[in-house]
C-alpha atoms as a PDB file:
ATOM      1  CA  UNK A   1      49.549   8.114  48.890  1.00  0.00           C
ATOM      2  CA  UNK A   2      52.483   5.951  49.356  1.00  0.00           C
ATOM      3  CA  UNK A   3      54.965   7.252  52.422  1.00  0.00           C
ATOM      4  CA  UNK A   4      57.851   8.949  51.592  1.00  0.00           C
ATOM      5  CA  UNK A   5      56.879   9.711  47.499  1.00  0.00           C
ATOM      6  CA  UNK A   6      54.524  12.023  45.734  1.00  0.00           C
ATOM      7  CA  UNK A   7      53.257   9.227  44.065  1.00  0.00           C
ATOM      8  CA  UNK A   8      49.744   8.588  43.988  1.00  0.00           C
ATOM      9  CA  UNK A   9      47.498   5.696  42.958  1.00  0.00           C
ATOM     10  CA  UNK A  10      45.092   5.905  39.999  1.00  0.00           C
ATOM     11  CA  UNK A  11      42.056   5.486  42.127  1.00  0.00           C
ATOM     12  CA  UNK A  12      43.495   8.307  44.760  1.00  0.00           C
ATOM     13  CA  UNK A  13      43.691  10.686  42.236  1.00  0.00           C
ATOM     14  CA  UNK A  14      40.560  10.017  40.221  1.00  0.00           C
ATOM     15  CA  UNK A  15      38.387  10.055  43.656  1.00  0.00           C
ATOM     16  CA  UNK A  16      40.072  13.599  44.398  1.00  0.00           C
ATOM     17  CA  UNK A  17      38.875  14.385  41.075  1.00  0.00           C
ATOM     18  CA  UNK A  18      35.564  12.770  41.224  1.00  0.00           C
ATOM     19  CA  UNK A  19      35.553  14.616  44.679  1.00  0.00           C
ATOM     20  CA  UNK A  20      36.138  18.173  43.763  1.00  0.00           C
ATOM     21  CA  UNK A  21      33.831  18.010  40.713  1.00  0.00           C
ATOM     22  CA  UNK A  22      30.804  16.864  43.116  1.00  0.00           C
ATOM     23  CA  UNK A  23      30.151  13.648  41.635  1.00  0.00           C
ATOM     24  CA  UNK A  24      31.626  11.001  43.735  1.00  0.00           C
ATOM     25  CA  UNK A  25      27.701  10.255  45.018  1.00  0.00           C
ATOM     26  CA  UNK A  26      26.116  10.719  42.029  1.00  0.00           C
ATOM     27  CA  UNK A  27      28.759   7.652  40.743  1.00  0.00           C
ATOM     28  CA  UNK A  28      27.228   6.170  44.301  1.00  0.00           C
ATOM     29  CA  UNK A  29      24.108   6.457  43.313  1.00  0.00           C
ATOM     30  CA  UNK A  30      24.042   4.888  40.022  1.00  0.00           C
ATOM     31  CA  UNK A  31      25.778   1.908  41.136  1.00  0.00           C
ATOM     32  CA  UNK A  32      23.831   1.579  44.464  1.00  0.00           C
ATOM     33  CA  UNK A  33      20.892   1.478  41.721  1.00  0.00           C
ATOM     34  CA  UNK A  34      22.608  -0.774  39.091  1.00  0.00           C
ATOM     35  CA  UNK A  35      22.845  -3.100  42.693  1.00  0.00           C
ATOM     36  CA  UNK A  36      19.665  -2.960  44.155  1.00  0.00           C
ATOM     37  CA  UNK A  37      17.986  -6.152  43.374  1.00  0.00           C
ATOM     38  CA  UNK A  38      21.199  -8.240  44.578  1.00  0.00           C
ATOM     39  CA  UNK A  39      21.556  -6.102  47.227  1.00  0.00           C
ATOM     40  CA  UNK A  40      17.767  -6.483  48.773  1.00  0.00           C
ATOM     41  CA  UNK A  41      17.067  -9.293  46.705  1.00  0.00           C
ATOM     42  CA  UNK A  42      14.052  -9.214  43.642  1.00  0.00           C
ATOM     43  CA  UNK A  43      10.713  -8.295  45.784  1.00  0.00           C
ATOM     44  CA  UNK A  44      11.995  -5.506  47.759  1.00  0.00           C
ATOM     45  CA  UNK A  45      13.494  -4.235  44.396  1.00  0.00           C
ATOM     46  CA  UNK A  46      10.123  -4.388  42.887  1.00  0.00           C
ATOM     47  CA  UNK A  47       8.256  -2.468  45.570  1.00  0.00           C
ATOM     48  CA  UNK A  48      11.512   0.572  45.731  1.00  0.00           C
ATOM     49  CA  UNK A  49       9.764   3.234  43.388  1.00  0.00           C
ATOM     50  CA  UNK A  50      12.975   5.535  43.580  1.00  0.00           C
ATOM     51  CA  UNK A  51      15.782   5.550  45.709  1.00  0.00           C
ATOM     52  CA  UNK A  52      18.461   9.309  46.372  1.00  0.00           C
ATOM     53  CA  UNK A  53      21.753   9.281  47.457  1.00  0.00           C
ATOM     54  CA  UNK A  54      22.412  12.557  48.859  1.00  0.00           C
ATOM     55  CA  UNK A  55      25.434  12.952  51.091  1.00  0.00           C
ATOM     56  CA  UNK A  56      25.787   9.215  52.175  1.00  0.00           C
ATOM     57  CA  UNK A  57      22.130   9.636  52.890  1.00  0.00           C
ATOM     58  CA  UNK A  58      19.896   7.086  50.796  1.00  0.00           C
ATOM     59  CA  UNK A  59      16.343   8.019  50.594  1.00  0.00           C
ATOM     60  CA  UNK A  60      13.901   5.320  49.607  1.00  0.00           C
ATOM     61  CA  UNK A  61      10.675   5.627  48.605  1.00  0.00           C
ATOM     62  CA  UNK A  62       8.903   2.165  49.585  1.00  0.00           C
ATOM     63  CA  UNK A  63       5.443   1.268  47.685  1.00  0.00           C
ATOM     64  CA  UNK A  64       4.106  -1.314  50.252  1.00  0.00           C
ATOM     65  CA  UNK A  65       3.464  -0.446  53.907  1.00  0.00           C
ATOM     66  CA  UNK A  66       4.735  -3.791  54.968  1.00  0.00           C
ATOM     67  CA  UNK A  67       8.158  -3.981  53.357  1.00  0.00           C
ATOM     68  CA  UNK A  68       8.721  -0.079  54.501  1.00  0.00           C
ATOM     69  CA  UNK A  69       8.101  -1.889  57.874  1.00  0.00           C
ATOM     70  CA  UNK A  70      10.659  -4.242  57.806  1.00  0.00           C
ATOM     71  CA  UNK A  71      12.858  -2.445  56.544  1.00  0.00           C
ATOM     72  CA  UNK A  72      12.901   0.605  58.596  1.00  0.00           C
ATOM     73  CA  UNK A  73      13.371  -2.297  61.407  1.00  0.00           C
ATOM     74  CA  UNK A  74      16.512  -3.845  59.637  1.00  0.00           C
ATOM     75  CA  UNK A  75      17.873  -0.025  58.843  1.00  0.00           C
ATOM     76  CA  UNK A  76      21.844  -0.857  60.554  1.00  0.00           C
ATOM     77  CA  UNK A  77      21.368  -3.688  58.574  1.00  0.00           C
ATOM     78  CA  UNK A  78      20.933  -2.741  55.489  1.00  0.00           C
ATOM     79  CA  UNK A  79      23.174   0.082  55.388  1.00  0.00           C
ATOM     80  CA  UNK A  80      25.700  -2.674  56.614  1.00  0.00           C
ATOM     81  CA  UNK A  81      24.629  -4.665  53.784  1.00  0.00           C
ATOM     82  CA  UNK A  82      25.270  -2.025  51.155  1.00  0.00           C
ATOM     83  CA  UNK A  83      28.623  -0.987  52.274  1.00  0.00           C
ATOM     84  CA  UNK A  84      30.136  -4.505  52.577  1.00  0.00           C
ATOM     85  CA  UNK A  85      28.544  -5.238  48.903  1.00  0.00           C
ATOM     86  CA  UNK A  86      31.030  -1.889  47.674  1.00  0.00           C
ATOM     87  CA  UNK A  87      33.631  -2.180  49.832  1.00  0.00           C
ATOM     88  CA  UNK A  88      33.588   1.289  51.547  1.00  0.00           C
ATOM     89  CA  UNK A  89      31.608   3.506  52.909  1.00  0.00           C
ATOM     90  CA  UNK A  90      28.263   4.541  50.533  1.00  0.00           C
ATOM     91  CA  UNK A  91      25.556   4.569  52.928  1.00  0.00           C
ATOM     92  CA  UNK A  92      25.580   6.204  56.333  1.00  0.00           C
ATOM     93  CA  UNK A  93      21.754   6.505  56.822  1.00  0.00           C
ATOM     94  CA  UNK A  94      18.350   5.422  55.433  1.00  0.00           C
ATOM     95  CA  UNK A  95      14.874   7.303  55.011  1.00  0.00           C
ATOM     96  CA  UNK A  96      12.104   5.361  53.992  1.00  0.00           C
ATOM     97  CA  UNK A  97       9.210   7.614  52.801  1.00  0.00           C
END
């Protein structure tokens, strides 16, 4: 909100919105998926059989022992990763199962 109006930007209002209605991760979630292979890159894509975003949570279900490896080693990373590729906040923690 801008100081000193009651104005509010587009995007402020339509993330309250978004907000109150419960979908603001579920918006998350579809773009974190729309993202994923430019995100990891094309063979950890491959090998991510199905990925939740539950309360800045992601939850990643990994289909090769190896990659879950390295990636549950690179964890700060990757969350770092997929909140500079949005722009804010998505992803506060990672579960690889």
């Amino acid at each position: 909100m801008k100081k000193g109006s009651n104005q509010e930007s587009l995007k402020e209002v339509i993330d309250r919105y978004l907000e109150s209605l419960k979908m603001k991760d579920k918006l998350s979630a579809m773009d974190l998926k729309k993202e994923w292979s430019n995100i990891v890159g094309p063979s950890i894509a491959k090998h991510t059989t199905s990925m939740f975003l539950q309360k800045q949570v992601l939850i990643l279900r990994i289909d090769s022992s190896i990659i879950k490896n390295e990636l549950s080693m690179a964890k700060s990373k990757l969350v770092e990763s997929i909140n500079n590729h949005f722009s804010k906040e998505v992803v506060k923690e990672i579960v690889l199962k």
